[in-house]
N, C-alpha and C. Protein backbone atom coordinates (compact mmCIF):
# COMPACT_ATOMS: atom_id res chain seq x y z
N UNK A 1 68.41 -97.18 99.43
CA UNK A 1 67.43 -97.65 98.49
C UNK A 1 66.19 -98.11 99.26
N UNK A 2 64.86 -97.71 98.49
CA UNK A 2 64.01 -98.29 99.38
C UNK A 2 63.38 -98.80 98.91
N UNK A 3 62.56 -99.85 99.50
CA UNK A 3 61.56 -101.18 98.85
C UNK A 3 60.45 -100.62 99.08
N UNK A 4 59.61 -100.57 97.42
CA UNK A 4 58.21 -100.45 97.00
C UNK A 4 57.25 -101.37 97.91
N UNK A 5 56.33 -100.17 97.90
CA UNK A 5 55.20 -101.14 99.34
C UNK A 5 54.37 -101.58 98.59
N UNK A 6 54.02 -102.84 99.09
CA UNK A 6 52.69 -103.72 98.34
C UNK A 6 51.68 -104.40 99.51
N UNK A 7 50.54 -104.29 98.51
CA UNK A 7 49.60 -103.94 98.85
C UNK A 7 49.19 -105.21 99.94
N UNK A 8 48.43 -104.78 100.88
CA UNK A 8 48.06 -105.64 101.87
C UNK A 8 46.90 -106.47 101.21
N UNK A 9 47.01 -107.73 101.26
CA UNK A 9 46.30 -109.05 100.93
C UNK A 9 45.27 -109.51 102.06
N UNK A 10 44.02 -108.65 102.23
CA UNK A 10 43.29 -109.09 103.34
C UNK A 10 42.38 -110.79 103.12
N UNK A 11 42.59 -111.30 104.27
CA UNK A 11 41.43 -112.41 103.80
C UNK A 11 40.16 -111.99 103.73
N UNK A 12 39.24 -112.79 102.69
CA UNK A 12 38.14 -112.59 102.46
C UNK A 12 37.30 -112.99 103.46
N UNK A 13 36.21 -112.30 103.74
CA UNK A 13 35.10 -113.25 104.82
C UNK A 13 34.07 -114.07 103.85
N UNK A 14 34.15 -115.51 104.09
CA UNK A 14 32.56 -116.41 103.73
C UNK A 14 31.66 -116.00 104.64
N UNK A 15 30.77 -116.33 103.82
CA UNK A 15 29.04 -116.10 104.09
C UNK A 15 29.06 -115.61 105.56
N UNK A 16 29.55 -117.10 106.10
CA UNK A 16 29.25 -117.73 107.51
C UNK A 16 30.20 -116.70 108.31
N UNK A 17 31.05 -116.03 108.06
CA UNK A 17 31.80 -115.05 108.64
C UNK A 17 31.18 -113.58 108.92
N UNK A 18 30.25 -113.43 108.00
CA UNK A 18 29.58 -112.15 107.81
C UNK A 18 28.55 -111.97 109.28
N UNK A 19 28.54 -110.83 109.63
CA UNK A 19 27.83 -110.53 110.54
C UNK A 19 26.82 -109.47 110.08
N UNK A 20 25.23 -110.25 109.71
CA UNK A 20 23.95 -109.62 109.27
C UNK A 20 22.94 -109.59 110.56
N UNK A 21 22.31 -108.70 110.53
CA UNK A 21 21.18 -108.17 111.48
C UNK A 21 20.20 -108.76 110.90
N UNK A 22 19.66 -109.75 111.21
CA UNK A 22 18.26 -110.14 110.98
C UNK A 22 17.18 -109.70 111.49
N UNK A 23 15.84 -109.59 111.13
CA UNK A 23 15.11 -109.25 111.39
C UNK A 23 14.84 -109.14 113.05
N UNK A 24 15.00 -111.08 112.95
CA UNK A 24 14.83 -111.26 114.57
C UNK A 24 15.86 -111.32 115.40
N UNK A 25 17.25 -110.83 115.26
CA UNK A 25 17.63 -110.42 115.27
C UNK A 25 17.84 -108.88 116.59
N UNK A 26 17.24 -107.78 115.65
CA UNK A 26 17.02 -106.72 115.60
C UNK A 26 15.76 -106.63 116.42
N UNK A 27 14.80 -107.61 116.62
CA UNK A 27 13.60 -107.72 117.55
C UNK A 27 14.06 -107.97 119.33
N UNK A 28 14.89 -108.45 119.12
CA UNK A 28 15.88 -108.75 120.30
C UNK A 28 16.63 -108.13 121.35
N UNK A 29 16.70 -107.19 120.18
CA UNK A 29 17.86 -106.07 120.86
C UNK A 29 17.02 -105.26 121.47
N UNK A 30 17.71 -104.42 122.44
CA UNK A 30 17.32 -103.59 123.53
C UNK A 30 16.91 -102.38 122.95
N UNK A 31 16.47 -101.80 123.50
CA UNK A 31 15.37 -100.50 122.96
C UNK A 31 16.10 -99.52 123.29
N UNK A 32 16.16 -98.11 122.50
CA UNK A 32 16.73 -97.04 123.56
C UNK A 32 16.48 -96.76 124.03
N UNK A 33 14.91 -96.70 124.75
CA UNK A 33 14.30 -96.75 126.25
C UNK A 33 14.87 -97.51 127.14
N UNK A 34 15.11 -98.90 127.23
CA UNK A 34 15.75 -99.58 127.23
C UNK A 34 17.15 -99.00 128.18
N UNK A 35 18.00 -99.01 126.98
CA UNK A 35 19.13 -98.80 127.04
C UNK A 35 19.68 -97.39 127.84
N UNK A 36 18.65 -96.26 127.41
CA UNK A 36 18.54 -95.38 128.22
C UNK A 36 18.36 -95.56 129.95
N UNK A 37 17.07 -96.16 130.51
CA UNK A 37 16.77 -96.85 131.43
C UNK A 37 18.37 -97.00 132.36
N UNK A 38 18.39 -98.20 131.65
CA UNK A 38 19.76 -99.13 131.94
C UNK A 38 21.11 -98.39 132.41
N UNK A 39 21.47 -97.40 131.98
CA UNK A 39 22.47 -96.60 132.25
C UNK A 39 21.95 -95.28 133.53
N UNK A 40 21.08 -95.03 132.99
CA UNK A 40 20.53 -94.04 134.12
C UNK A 40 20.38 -95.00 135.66
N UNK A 41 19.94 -95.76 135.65
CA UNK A 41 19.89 -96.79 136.88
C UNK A 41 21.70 -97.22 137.22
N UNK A 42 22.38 -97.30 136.27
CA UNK A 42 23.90 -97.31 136.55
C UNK A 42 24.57 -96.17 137.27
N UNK A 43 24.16 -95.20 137.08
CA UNK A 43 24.51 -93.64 137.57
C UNK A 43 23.91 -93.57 138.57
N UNK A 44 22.43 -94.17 139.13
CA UNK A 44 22.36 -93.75 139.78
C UNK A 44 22.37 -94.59 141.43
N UNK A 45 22.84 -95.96 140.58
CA UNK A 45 23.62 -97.23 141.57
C UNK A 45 24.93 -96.43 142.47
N UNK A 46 25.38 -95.77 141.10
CA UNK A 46 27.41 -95.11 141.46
C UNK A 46 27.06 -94.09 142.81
N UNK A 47 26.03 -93.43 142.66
CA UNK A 47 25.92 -92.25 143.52
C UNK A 47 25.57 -92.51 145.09
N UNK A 48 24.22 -94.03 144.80
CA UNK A 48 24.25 -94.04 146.10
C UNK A 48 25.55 -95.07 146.80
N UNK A 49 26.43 -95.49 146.02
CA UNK A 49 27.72 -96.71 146.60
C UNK A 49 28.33 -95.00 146.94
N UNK A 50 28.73 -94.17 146.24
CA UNK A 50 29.20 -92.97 146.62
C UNK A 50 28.55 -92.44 147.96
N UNK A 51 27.71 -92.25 148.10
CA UNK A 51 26.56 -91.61 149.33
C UNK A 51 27.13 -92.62 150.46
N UNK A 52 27.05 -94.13 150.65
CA UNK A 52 27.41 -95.02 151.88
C UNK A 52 29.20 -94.87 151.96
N UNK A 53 30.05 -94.61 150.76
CA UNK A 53 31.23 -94.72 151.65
C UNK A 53 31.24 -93.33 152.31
N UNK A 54 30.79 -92.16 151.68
CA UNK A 54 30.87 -90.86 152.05
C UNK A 54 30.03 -90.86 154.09
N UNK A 55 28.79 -91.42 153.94
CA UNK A 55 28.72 -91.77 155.40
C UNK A 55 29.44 -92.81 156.25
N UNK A 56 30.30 -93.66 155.42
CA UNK A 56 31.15 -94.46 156.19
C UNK A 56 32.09 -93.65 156.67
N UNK A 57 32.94 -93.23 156.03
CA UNK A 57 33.60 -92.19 156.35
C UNK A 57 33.79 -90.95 157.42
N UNK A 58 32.12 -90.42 156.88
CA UNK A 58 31.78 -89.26 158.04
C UNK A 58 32.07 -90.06 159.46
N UNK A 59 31.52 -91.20 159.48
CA UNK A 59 31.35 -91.49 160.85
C UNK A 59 32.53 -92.75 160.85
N UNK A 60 33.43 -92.86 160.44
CA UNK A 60 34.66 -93.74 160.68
C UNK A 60 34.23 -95.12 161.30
N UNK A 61 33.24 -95.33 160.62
CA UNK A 61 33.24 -96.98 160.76
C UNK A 61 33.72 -97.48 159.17
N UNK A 62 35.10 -98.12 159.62
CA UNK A 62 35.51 -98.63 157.91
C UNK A 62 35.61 -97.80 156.54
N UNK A 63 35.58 -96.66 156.67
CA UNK A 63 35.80 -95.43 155.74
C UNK A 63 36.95 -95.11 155.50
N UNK A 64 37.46 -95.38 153.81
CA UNK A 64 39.26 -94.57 154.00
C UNK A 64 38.85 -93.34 153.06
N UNK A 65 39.85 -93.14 153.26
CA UNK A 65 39.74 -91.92 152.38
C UNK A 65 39.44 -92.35 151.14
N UNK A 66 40.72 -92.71 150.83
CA UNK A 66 41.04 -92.94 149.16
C UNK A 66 39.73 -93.71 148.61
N UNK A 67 39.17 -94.24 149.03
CA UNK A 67 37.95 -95.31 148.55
C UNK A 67 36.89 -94.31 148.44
N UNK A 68 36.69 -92.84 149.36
CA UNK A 68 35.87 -92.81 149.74
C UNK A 68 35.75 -91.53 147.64
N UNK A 69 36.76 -91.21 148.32
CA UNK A 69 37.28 -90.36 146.46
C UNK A 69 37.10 -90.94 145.27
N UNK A 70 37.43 -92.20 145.38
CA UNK A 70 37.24 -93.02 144.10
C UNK A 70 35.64 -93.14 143.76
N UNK A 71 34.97 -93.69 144.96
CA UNK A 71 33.60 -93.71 144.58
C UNK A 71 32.87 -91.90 144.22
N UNK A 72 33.88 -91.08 144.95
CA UNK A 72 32.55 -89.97 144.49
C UNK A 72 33.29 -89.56 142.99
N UNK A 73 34.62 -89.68 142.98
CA UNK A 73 35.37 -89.48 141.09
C UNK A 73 34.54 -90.13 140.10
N UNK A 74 34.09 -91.51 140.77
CA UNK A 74 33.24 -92.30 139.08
C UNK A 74 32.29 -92.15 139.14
N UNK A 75 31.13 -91.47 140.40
CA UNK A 75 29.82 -91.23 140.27
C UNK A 75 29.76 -89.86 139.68
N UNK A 76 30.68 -88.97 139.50
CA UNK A 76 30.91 -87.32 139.28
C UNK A 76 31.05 -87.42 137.72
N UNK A 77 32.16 -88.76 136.99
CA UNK A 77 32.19 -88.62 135.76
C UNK A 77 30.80 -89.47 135.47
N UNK A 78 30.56 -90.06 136.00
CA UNK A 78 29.25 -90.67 135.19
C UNK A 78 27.91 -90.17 135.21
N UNK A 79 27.42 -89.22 135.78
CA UNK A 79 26.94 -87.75 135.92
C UNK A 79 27.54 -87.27 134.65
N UNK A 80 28.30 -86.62 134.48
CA UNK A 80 28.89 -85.78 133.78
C UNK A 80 28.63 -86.52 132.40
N UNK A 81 28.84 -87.76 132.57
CA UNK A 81 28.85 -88.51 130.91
C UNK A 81 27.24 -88.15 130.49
N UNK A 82 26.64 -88.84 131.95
CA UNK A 82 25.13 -89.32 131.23
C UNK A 82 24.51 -87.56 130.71
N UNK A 83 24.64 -86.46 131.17
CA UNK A 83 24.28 -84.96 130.80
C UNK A 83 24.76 -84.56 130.13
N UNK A 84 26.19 -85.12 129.15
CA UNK A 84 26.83 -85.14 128.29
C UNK A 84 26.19 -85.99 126.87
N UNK A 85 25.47 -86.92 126.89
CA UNK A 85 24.54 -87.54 126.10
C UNK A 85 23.52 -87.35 125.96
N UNK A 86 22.93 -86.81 127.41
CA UNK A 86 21.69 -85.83 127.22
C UNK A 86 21.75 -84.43 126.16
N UNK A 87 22.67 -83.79 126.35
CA UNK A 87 22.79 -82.62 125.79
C UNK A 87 22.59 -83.29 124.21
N UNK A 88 23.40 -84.01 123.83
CA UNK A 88 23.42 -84.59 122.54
C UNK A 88 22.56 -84.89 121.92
N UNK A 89 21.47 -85.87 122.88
CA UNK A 89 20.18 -86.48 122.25
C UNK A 89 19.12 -84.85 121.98
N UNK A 90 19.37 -83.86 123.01
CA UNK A 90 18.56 -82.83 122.94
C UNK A 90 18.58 -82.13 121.38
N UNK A 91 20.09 -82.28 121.30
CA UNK A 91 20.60 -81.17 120.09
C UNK A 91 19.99 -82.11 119.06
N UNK A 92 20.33 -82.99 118.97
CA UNK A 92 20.05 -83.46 117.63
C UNK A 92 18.45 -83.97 117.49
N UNK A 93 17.50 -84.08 118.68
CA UNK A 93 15.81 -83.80 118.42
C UNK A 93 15.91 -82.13 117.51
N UNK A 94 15.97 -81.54 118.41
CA UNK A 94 16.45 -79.80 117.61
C UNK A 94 16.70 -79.48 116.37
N UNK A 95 17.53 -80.31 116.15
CA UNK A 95 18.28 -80.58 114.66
C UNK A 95 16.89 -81.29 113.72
N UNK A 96 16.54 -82.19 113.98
CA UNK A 96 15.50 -82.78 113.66
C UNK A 96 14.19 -81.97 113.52
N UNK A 97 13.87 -81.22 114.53
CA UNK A 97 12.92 -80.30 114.49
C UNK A 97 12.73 -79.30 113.76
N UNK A 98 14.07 -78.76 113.10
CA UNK A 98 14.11 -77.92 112.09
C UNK A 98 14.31 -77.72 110.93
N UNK A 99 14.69 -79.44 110.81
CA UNK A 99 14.25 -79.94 109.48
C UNK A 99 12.99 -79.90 108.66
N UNK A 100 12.23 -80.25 109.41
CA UNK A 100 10.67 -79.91 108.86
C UNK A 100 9.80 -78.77 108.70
């Protein structure tokens, strides 16, 4: 025999619980220039920490391997991400463009 399911009883949010974008708010927040900026300078922090273990390495002062892989693995995906969002922002200007 099986027991009838009932319905989930969520609590309500007050006012003060609600999360609204205010004007100023929204004046605050980072730009997608901005934000763009910000990440591109992240990628391109990863590459050169990638670039010094890769010459640590070459020349075996304090270079392991495994470190030296890890740094070029997360500068390779984060490359890969940021031209991966590029492609995106491209397509959908495109998309936009042929709307009109």
């Amino acid at each position: 025999m099986t027991t009838p399911l009932t319905p989930i009883n969520a609590p309500r949010l007050s006012e003060q619980d609600r999360i609204t974008l205010s004007p100023h708010a929204a004046a605050n927040a980072p730009s997608f220039e901005q934000t763009l900026g910000a990440a591109v300078e992240k990628v391109s922090k990863l590459h050169a920490a990638a670039e010094v273990q890769t010459t640590q390495f070459a020349s075996s002062t304090n270079g392991q391997l495994h470190e030296n892989m890890i740094a070029l693995e997360k500068a390779n995906i984060a490359l890969r991400m940021m031209v991966s969002v590029r492609n995106r922002v491209v397509e959908a200007y495109r998309d936009l463009m042929h709307m009109s």
